[in-house]
Protein backbone atom coordinates (compact mmCIF):
# COMPACT_ATOMS: atom_id res chain seq x y z
CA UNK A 1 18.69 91.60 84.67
CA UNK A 2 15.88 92.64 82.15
CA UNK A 3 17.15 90.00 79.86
CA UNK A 4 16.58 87.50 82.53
CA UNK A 5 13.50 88.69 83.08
CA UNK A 6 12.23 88.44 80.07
CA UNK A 7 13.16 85.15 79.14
CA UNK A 8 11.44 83.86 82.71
CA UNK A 9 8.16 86.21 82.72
CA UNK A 10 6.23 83.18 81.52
CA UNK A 11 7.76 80.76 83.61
CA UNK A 12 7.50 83.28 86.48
CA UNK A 13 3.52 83.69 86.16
CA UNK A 14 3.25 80.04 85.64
CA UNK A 15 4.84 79.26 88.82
CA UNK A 16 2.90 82.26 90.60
CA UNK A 17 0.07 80.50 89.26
CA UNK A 18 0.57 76.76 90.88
CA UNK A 19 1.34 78.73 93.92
CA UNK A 20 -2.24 80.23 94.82
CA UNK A 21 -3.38 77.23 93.42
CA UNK A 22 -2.17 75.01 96.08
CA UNK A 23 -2.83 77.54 98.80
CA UNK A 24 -6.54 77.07 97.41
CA UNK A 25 -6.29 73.44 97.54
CA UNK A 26 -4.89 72.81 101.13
CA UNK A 27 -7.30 75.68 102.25
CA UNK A 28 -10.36 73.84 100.48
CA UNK A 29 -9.14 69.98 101.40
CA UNK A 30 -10.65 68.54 104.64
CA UNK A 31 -7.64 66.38 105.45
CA UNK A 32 -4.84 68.68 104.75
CA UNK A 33 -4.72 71.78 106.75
CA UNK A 34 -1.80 74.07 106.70
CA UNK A 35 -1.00 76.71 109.43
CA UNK A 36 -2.03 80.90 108.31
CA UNK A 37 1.36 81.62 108.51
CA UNK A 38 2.88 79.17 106.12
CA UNK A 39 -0.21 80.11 103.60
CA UNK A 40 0.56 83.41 103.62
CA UNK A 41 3.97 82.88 103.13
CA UNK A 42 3.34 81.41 99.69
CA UNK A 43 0.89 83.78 98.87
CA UNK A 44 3.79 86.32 99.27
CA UNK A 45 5.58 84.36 96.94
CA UNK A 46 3.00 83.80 94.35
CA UNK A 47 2.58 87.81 94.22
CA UNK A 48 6.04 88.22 93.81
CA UNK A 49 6.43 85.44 91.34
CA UNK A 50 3.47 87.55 88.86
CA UNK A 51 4.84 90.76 89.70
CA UNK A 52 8.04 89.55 88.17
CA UNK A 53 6.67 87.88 85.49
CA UNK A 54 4.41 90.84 84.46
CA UNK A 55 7.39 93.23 84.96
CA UNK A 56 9.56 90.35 82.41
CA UNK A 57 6.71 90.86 80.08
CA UNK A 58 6.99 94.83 79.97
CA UNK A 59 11.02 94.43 79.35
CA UNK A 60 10.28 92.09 76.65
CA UNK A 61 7.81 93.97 74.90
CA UNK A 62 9.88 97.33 75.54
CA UNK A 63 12.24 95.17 73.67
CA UNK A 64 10.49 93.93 70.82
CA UNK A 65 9.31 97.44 70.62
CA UNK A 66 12.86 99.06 70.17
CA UNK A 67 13.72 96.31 67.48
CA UNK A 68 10.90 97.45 65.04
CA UNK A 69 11.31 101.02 65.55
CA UNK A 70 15.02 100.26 64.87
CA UNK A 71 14.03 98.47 61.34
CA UNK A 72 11.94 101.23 60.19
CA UNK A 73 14.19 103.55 60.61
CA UNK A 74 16.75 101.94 58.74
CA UNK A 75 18.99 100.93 61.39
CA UNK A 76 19.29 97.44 61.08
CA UNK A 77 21.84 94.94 62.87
């Protein structure tokens, strides 16, 4: 799972991203109104889309982390 995660993180705060973007566009537009409900429904989503990103970017670092201490203390692959 914290393989996945790290591969996605950026994907995952992209997409987080676009969400409370839109939810600031249809809230903003005149013409197209969307009900609370379904706003806050993709708000939901947008936080859980960065705090899986963020949390991808923590395993990958942890990662990257274990691979140098690994190389300076001799134990290379």
């Amino acid at each position: 799972m914290r393989k996945w995660l790290g591969r996605f993180s950026y994907s995952l705060l992209i997409i987080g991203g676009v969400m409370f973007y839109q939810v600031y566009k249809w809230q903003t537009s005149v013409d197209q109104k969307i009900p609370g409900w379904q706003a806050l429904l993709i708000v939901i989503g947008g936080v859980a889309c960065i705090a899986l990103g963020m949390q991808g970017i923590r395993y990958r670092h942890e990662q990257i982390r274990a691979d140098i201490s690994g190389e300076q203390n001799g134990n290379r692959d």
